[in-house]
Protein backbone atom coordinates (compact mmCIF):
# COMPACT_ATOMS: atom_id res chain seq x y z
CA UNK A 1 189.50 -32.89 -143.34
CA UNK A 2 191.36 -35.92 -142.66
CA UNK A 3 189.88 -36.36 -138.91
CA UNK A 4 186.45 -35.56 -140.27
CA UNK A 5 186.95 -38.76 -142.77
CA UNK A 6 188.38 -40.86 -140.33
CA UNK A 7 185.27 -40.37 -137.79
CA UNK A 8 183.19 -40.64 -140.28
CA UNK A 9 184.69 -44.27 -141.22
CA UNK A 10 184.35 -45.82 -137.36
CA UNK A 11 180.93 -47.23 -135.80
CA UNK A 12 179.01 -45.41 -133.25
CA UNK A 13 180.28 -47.26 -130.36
CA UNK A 14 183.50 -46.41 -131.18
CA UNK A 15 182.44 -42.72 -131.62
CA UNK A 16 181.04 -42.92 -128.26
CA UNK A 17 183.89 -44.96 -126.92
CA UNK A 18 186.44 -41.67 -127.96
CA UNK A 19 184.02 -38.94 -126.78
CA UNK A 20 183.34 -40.74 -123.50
CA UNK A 21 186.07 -42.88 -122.53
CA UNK A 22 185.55 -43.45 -118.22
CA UNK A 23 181.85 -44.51 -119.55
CA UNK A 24 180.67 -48.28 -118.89
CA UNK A 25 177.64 -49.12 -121.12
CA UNK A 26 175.11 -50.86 -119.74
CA UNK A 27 175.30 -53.57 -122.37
CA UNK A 28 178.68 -54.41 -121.14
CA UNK A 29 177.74 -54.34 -117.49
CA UNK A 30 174.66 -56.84 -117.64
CA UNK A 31 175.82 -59.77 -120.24
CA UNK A 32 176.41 -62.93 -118.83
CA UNK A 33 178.79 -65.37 -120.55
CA UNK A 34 177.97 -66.74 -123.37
CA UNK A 35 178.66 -70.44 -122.21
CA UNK A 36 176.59 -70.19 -119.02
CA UNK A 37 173.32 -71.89 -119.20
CA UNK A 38 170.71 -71.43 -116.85
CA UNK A 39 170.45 -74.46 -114.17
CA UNK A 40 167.47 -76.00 -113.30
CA UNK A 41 166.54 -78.18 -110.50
CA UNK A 42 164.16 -80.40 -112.50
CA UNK A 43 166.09 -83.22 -114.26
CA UNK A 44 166.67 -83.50 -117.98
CA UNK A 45 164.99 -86.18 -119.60
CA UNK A 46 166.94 -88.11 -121.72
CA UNK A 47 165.00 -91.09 -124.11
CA UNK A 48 165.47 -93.23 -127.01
CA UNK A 49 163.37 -94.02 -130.16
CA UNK A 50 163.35 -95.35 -133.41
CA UNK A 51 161.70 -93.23 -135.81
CA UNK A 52 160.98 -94.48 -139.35
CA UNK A 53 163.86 -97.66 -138.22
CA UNK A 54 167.03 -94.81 -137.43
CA UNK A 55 167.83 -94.42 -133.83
CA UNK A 56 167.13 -90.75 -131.85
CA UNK A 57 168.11 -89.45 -129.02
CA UNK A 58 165.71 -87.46 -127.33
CA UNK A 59 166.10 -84.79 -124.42
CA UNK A 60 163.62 -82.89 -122.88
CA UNK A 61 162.31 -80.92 -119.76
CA UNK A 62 164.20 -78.27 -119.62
CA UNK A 63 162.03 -75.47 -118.45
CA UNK A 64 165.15 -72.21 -119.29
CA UNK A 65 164.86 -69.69 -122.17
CA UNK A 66 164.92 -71.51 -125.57
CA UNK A 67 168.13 -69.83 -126.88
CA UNK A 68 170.37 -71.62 -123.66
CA UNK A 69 168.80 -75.05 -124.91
CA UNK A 70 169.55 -74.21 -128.32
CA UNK A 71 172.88 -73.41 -127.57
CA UNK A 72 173.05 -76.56 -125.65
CA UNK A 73 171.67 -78.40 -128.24
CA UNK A 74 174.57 -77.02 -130.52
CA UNK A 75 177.31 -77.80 -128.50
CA UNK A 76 176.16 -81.56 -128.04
CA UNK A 77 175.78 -81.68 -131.82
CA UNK A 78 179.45 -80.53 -132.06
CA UNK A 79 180.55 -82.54 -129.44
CA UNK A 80 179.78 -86.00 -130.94
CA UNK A 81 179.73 -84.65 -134.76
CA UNK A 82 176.42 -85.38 -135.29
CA UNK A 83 173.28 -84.10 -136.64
CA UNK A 84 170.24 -83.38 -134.82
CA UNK A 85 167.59 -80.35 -134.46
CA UNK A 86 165.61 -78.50 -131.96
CA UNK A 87 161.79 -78.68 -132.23
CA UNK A 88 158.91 -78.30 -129.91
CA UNK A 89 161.18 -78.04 -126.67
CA UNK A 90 162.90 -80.86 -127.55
CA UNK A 91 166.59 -81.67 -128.45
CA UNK A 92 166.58 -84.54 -131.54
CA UNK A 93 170.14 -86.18 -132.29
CA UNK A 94 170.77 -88.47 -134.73
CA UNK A 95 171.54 -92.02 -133.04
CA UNK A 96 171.86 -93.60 -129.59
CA UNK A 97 174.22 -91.27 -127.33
CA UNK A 98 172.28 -91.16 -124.25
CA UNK A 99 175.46 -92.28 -122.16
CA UNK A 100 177.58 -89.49 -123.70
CA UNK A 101 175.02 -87.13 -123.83
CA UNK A 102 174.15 -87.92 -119.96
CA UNK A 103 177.78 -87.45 -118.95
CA UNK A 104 178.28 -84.22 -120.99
CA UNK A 105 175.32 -83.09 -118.79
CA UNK A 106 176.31 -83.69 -115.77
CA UNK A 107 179.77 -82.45 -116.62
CA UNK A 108 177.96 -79.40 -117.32
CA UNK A 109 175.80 -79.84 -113.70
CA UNK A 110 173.18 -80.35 -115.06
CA UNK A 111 170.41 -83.55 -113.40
CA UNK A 112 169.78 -85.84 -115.91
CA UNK A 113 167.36 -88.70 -115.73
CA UNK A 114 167.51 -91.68 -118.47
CA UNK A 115 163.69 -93.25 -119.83
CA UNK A 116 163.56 -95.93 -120.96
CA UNK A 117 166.01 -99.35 -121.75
């Protein structure tokens, strides 16, 4: 009764996992990591504007799924403890980064081009 309680109490993975234990699934063979981003060869626009008198920076171009530039968009937000949003293909941070932004791009290896002043 005991065993029957304890199986009972794990997932089905791990159900799986016991029955079958030389078994690779094929969700573990195919994910990439999570902090790899699809590279393009198409350079990253990166622009300034004043909207309603507060400074934005603005990228755009990037032509990968929307969940990498999400993700990017996330970890640029953390890096420089900002706020900012994704909308319409288009990263939106509060205030004029475009130099740190740029050279957290190209750390990444990403091409970035610069618009404007």
């Amino acid at each position: 009764m005991k065993y029957f309680y304890v199986f009972l109490n794990m997932d089905l993975q791990d159900q799986l996992k016991k029955l079958f234990p030389d078994h690779i699934s094929s969700e573990e063979e195919t994910e990439k990591p999570a902090d790899e981003l699809w590279m393009q060869d198409d350079p990253i626009i990166c622009k300034f504007e004043k909207r309603n008198g507060k400074p934005h920076t603005i990228l755009e171009g990037y032509t990968g799924a929307d969940e990498d530039f999400k993700k990017l968009a996330k970890e640029i937000k953390k890096l420089l403890s900002v706020g900012g949003s994704f909308k319409d293909d288009k990263i939106i941070i509060q205030g004029d980064y475009r130099d740190k932004i740029m050279q957290f791009l190209k750390d990444k290896g990403f091409k970035v081009k610069r618009v404007g002043g």
